[in-house]
Protein backbone atom coordinates (compact mmCIF):
# COMPACT_ATOMS: atom_id res chain seq x y z
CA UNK A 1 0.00 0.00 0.00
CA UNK A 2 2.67 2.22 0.50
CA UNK A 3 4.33 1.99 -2.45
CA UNK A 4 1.50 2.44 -4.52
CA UNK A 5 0.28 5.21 -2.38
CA UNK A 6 4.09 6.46 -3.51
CA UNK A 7 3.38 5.64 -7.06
CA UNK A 8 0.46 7.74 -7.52
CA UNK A 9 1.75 10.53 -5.73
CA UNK A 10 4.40 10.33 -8.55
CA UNK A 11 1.50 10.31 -10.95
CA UNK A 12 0.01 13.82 -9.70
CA UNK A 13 3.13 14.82 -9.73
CA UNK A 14 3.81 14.52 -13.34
CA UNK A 15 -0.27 15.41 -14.13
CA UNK A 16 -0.72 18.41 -11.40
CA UNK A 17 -3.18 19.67 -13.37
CA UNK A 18 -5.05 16.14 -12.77
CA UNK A 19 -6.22 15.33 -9.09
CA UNK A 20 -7.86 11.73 -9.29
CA UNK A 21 -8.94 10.39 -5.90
CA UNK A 22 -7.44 6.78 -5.22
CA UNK A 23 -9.76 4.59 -6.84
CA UNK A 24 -9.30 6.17 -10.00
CA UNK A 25 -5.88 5.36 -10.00
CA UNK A 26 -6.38 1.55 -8.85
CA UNK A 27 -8.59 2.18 -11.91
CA UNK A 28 -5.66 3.23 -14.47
CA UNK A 29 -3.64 0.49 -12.66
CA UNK A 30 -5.72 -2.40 -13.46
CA UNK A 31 -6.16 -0.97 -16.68
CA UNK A 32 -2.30 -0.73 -17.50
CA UNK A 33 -1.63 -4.34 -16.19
CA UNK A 34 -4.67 -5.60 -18.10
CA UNK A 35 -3.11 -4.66 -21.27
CA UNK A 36 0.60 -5.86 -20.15
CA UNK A 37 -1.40 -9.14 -19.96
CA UNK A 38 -2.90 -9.34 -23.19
CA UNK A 39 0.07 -8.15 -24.66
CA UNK A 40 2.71 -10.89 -23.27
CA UNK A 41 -0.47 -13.51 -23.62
CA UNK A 42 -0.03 -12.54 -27.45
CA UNK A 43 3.76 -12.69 -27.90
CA UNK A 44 4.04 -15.79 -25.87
CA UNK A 45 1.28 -18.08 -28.04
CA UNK A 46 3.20 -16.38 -31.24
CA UNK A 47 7.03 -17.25 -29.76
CA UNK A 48 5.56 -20.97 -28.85
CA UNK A 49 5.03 -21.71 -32.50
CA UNK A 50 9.05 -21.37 -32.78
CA UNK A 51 9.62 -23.06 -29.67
CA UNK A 52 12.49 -25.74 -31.76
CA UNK A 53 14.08 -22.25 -33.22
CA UNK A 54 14.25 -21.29 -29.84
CA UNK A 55 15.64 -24.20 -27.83
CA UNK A 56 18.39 -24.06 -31.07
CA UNK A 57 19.35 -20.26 -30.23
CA UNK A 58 19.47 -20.59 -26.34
CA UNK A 59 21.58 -23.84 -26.79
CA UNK A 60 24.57 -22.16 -28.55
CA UNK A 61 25.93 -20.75 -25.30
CA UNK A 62 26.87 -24.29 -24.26
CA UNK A 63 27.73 -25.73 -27.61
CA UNK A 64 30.08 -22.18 -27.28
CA UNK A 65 31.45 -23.72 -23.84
CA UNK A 66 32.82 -26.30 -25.88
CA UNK A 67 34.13 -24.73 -28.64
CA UNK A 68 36.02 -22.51 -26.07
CA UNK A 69 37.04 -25.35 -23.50
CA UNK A 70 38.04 -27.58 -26.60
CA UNK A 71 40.01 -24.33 -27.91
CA UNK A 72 42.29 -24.30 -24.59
CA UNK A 73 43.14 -27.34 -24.36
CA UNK A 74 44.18 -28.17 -27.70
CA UNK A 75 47.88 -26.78 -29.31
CA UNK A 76 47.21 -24.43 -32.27
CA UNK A 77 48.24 -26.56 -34.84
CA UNK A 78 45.04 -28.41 -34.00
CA UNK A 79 41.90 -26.66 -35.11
CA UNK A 80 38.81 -27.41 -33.00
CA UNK A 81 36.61 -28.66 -36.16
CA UNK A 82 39.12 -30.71 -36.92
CA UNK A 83 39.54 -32.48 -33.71
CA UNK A 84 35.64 -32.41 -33.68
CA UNK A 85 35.52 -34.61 -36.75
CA UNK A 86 37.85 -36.45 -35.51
CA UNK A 87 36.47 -37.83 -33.03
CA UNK A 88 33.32 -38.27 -34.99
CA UNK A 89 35.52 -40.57 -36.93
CA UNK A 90 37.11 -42.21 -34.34
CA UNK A 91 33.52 -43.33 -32.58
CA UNK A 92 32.15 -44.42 -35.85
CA UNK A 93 34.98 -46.19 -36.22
CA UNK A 94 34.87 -47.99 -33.18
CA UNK A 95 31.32 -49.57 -33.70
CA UNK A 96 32.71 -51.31 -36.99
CA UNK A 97 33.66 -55.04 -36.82
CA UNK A 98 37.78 -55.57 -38.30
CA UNK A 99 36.83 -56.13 -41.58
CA UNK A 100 34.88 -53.25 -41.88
CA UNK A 101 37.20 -50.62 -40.11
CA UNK A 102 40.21 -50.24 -42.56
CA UNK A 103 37.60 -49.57 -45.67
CA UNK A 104 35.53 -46.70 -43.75
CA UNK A 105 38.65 -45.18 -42.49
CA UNK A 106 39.93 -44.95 -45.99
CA UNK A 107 37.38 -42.63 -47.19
CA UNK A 108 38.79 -39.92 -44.91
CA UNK A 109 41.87 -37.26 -46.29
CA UNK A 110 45.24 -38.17 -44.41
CA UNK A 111 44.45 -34.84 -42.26
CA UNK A 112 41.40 -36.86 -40.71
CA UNK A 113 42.71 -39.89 -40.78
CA UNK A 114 45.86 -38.96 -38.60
CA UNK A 115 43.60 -36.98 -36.22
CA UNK A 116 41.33 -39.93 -36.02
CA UNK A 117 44.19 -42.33 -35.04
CA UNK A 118 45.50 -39.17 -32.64
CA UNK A 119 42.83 -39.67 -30.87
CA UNK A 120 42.30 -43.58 -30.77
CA UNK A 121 45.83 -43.73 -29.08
CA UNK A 122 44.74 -40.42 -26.64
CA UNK A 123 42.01 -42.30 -25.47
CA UNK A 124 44.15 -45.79 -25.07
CA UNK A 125 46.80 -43.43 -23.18
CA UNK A 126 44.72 -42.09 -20.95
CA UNK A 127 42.35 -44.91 -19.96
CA UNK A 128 45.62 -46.45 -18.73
CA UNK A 129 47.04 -45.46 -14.81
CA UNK A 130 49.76 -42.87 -15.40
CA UNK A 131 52.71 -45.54 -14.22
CA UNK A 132 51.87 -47.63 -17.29
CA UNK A 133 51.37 -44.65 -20.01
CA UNK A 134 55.13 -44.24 -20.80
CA UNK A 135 55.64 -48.02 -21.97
CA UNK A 136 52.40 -47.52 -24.11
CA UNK A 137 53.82 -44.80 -25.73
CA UNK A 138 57.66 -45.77 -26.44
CA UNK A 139 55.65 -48.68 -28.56
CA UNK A 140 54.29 -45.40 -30.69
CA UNK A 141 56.74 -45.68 -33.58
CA UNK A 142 56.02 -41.87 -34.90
CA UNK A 143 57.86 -39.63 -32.79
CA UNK A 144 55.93 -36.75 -33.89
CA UNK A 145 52.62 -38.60 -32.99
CA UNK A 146 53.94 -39.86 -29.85
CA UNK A 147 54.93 -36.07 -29.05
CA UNK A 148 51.51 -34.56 -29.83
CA UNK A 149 49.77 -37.37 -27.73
CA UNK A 150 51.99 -36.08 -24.54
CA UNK A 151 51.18 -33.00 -25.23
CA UNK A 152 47.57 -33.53 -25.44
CA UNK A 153 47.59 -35.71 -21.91
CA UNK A 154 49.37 -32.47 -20.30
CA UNK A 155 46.92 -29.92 -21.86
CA UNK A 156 43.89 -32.20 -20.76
CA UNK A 157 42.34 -32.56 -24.53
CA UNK A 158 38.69 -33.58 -24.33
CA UNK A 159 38.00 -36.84 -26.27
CA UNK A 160 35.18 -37.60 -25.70
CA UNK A 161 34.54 -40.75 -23.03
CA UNK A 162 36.47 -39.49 -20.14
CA UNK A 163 35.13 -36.14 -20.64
CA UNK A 164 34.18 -33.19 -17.48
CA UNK A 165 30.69 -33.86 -18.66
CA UNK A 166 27.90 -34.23 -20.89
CA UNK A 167 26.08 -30.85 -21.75
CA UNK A 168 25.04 -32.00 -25.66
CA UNK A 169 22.39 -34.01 -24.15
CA UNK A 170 21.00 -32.17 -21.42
CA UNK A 171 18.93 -34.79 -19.08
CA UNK A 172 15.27 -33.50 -18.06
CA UNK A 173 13.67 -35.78 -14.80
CA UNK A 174 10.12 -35.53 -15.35
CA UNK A 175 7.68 -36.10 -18.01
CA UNK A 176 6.54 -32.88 -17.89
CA UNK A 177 9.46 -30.92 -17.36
CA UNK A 178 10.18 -30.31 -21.32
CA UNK A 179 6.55 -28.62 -22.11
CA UNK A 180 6.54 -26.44 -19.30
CA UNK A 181 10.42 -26.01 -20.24
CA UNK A 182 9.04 -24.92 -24.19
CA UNK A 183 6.02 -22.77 -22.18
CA UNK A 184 8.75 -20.57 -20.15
CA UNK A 185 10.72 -20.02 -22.70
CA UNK A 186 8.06 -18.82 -25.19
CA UNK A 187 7.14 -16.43 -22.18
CA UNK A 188 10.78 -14.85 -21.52
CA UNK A 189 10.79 -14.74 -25.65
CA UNK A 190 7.60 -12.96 -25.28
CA UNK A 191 8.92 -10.54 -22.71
CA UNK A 192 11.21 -9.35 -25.00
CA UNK A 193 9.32 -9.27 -28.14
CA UNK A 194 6.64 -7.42 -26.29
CA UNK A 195 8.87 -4.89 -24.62
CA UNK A 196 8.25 -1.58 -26.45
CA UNK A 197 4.46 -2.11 -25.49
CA UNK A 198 5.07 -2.54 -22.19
CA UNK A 199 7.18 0.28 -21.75
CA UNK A 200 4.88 2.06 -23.50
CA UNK A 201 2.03 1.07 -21.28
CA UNK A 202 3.93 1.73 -17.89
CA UNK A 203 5.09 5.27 -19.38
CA UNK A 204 1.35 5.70 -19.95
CA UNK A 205 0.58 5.06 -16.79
CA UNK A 206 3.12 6.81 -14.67
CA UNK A 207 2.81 10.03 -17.04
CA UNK A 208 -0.97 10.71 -17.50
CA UNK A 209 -2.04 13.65 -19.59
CA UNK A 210 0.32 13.69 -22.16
CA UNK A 211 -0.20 16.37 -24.14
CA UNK A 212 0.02 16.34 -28.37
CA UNK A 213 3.59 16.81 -28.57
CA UNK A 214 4.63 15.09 -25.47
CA UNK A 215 2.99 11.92 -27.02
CA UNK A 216 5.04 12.25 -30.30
CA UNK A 217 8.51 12.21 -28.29
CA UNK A 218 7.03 9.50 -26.63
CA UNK A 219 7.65 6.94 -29.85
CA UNK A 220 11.64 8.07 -29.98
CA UNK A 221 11.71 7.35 -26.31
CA UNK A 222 10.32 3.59 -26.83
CA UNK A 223 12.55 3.04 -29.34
CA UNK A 224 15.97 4.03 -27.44
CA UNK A 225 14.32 1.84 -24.44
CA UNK A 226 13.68 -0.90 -26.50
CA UNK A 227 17.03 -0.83 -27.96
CA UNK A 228 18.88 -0.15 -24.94
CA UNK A 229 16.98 -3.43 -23.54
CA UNK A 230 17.70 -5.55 -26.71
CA UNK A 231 21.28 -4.04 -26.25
CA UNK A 232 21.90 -5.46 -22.96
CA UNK A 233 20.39 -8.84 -23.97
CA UNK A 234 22.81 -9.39 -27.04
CA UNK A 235 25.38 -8.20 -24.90
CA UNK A 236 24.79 -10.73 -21.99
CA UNK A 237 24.09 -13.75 -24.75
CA UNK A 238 26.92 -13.24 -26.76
CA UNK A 239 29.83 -11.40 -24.49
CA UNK A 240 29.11 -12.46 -21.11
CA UNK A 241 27.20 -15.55 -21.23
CA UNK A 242 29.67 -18.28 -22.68
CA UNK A 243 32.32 -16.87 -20.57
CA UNK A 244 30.26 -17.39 -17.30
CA UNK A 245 29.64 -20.44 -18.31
CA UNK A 246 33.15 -21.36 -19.26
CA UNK A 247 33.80 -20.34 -15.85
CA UNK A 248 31.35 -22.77 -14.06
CA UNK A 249 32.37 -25.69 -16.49
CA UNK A 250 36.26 -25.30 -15.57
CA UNK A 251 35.74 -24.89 -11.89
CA UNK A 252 33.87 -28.04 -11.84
CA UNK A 253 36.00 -29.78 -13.79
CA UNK A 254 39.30 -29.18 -11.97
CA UNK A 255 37.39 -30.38 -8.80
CA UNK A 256 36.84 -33.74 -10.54
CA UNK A 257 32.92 -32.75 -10.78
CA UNK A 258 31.10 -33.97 -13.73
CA UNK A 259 29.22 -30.86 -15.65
CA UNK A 260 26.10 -32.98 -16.51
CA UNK A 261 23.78 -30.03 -16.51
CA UNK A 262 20.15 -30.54 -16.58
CA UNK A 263 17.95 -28.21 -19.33
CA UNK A 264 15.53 -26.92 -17.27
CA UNK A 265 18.03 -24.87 -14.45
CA UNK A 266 20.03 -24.35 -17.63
CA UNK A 267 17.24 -22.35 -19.25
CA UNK A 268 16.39 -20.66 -16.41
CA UNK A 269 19.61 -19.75 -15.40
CA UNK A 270 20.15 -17.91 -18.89
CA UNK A 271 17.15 -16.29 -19.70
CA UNK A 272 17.03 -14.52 -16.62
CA UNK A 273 20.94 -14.25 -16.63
CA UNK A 274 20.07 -11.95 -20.35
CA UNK A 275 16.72 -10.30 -19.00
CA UNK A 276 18.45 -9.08 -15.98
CA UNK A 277 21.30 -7.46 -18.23
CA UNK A 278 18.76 -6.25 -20.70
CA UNK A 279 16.60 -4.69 -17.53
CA UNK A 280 19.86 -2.87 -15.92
CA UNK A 281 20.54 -1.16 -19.68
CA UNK A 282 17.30 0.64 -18.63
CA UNK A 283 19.18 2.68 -16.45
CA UNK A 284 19.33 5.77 -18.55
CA UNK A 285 15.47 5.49 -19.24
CA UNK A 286 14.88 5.43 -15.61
CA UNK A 287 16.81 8.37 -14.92
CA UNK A 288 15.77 10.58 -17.73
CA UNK A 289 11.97 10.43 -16.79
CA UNK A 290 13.11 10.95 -13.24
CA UNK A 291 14.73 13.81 -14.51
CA UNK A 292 11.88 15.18 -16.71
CA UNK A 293 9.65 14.54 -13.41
CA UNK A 294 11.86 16.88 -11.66
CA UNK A 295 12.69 14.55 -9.08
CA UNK A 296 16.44 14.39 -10.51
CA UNK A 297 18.98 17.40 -11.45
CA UNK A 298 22.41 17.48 -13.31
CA UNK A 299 24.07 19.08 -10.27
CA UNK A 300 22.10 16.14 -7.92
CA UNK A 301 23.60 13.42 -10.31
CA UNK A 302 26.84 14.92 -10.28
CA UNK A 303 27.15 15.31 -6.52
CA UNK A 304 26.08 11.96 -5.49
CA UNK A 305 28.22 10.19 -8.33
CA UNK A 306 30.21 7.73 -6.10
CA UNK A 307 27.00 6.65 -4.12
CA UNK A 308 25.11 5.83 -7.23
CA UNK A 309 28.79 4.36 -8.21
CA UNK A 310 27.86 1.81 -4.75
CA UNK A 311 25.03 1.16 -5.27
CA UNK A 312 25.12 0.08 -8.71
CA UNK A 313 27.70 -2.15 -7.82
CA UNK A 314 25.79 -3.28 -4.93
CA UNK A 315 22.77 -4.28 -7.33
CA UNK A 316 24.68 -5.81 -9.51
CA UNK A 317 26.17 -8.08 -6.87
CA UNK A 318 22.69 -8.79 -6.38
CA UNK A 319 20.84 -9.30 -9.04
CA UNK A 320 23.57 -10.71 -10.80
CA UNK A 321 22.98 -14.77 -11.03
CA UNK A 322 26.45 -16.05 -10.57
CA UNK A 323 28.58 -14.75 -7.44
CA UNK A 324 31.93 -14.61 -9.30
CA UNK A 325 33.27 -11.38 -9.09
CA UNK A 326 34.21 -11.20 -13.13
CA UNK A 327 30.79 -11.19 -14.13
CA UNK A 328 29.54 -8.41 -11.60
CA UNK A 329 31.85 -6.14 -13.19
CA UNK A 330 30.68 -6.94 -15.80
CA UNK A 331 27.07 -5.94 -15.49
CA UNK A 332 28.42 -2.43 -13.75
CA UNK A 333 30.41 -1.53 -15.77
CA UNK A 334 28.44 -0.60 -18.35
CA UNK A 335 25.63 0.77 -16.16
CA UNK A 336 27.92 2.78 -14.40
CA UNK A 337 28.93 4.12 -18.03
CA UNK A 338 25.52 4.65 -18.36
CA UNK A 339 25.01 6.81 -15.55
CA UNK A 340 27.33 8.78 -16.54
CA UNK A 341 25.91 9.47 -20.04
CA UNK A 342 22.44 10.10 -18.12
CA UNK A 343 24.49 12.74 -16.14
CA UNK A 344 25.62 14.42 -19.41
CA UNK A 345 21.83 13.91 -21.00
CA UNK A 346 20.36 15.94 -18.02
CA UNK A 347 23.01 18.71 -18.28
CA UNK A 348 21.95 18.55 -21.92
CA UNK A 349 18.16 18.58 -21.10
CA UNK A 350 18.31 21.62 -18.60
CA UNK A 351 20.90 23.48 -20.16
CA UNK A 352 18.04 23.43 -23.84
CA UNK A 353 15.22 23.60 -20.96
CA UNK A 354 16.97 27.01 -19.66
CA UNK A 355 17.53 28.04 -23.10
CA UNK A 356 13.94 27.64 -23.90
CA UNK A 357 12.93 29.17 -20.79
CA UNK A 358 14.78 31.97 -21.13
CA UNK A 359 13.64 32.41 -24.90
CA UNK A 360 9.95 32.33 -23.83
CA UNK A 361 10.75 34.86 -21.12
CA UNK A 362 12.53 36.83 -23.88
CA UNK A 363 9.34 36.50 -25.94
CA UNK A 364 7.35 37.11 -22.94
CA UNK A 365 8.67 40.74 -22.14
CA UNK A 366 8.93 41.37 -25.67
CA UNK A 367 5.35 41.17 -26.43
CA UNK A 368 4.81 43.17 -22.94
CA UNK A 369 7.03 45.86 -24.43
CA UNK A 370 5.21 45.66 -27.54
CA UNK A 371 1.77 45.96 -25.15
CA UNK A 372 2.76 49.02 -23.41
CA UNK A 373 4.10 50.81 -26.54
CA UNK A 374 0.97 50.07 -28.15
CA UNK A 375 -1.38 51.18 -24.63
CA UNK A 376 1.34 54.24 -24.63
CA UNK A 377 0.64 55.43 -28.65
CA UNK A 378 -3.01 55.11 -27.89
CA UNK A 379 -2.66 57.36 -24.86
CA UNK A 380 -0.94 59.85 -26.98
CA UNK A 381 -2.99 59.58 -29.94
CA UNK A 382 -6.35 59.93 -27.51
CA UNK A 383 -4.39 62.84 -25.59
CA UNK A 384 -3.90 64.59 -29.02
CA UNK A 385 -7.57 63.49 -30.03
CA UNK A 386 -8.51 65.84 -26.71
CA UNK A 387 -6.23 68.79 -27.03
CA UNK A 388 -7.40 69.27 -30.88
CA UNK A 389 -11.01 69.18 -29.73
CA UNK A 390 -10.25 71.29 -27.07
CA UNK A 391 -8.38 73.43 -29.22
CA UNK A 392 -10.92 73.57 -31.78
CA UNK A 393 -13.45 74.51 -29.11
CA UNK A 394 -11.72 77.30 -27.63
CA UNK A 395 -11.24 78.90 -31.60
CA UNK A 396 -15.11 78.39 -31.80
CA UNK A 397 -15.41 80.65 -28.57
CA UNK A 398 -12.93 83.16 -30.00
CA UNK A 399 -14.35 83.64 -32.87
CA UNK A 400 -17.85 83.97 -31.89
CA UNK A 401 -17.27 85.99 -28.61
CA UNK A 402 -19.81 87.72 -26.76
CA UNK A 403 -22.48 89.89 -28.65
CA UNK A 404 -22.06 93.72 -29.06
CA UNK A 405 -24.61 96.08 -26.47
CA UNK A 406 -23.18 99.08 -27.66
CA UNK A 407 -25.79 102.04 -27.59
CA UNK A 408 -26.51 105.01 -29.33
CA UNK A 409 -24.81 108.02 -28.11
């Protein structure tokens, strides 16, 4: 109650030429959330339909994990396709009888083929305790290939069996879990297919009264919000995402934990890792209505820069999914950036607010002048107007002067 008690003093705020008792603005609030509704109902039936495009898009993070863990571990020489099809090779290998082998293997360049026995002999080597790995590989006749499979047991190459994991088949534990896994993932697709509307919406709600031209800047200012919010998402999904993950995969790993993530906390985990850096790109919209509510000045932004500096920090160690420090920083730095641009936009917006204040006041006293020269010429013009009549009258009185009694002497 308090907060929306706060909320719609905000609201008379911006409308003071509105005063709407409390109902009213229950009224406009179940109005506005009625159409946020009906809105996300909409985007979230129309993002099911792609539900398999979906699940493909959110997916690449992790096939990205690999690409990147795979990328480490490997020497240069060794492209991560490569050793990719490799292994491909090597596993379809392995499910042929003798006979069968030597033919299928043939119909591979010597590039794959030599990969594809690389890693046969990586897997041998390492299935074996590490006391008995340096007989198995003085029998390796190829010095060079003996060479590369040491170095591939030091760097800790991934082949495959004895890998930190299995995140290409994610595991769900319920029959259910999957559709209601398809259904929350049309909704956060939804969210931010739908998010110029609802921005629209709450700016409706929390500015009432918009007048013509105020509505017509309102479009521009959807648009930068929208993109500032589909900013932040890219930037979490294709910066910050795979490397958090990367993180997560490694530290498990080198503590001998398997990585067998299951779908469901996956998805979960990233949409609302991407939402949550798509929401705190917001920042400057926040701030400039604040700003053109009055509640917020350029010289009040400046002055309190290092405790909005805090407490950004402080929400992004908050809100922020993962507790590693690397990807708090992260998510502050750019909203700290951020606040600084809004700190420049309001010196921007008050120093053209003064200007145009000070133009209308120009304008203002100009057309006063203009008033009082004009009242002034008609006072002279009507004090003329009086003194020629009065003139005129007194020549009248001259001229016909009293008449002449004179009497015969």
């Amino acid at each position: 109650m308090f907060l929306l008690t706060k909320l719609f003093q905000l609201r008379d705020k911006a409308n003071p030429e509105s005063d709407k008792p409390f109902l009213d603005h229950l009224e406009d609030l179940r109005v506005m959330i009625t159409r946020c509704v009906v809105a996300l109902t909409i985007t979230t039936i129309a993002c099911f339909t792609f539900q398999e495009d979906l699940m493909k898009v959110l997916r690449e993070p992790v096939d990205q994990v690999m690409y990147i863990h795979m990328e480490k571990t490997l020497p240069k020489e060794i492209p991560v396709k490569e050793w990719q099809k490799a292994r491909e090779v090597d596993d379809a290998a392995n499910n042929l009888r003798e006979p069968e082998r030597e033919p299928f293997l043939q119909q591979f360049n010597g590039t794959v083929r030599h990969n594809a026995d690389t890693v046969r002999l990586l897997r041998a080597a390492k299935a074996l305790p590490e006391a008995q790995r340096p007989d198995f590989l003085s029998r390796i006749t190829d010095a060079e290939t003996q060479k590369r499979i040491l170095s591939l047991i030091e760097s800790q190459a991934d082949v495959g069996q004895q890998g930190p994991g299995n995140l290409q088949m994610m595991s769900a534990l319920s029959p259910t879990e999957t559709f209601m896994l398809s259904m929350k993932l049309s909704f956060f697709a939804g969210i931010v297919l739908a998010f110029p509307l609802l921005i629209m919406f709450v700016l409706q709600f929390v500015l009432p009264g918009l007048h013509a031209h105020e509505r017509r800047v309102l479009w521009p200012a959807m648009g930068i919000g929208f993109g500032l919010f589909l900013t932040g998402v890219l930037f979490a999904y294709y910066l910050i995402l795979p490397k958090t993950l990367t993180f997560f995969y490694e530290w498990s790993g080198s503590l001998g934990v398997s990585n067998d993530w299951r779908i469901g906390e996956y998805i979960t985990f990233a949409t609302q890792f991407t939402l949550l850096f798509g929401l705190s790109f917001e920042l400057p919209v926040v701030v400039m209505v604040a700003v053109k509510l009055g509640l917020l000045t350029h010289e009040m932004m400046r002055k309190t820069r290092s405790y909005a500096v805090l407490a950004i920090v402080i929400a992004a160690a908050v809100i922020t999914p993962t507790p590693d420090a690397l990807t708090m920083s992260l998510m502050a730095g750019p909203m700290i950036f951020l606040y600084e641009a809004c700190i420049w936009l309001a010196w921007f917006d008050e120093r053209k607010r003064t200007k145009a204040e000070a133009a209308a006041q120009e304008e203002e006293d100009r057309t006063r002048m203009e008033r009082l020269l004009t009242d002034l010429e008609q006072v002279e013009a009507t004090e003329k107007d009086r003194q020629a009549n009065a003139d005129r009258h007194q020549e009248k009185d001259e001229n016909d002067g009293p008449p002449d009694f004179r009497g015969d002497g």
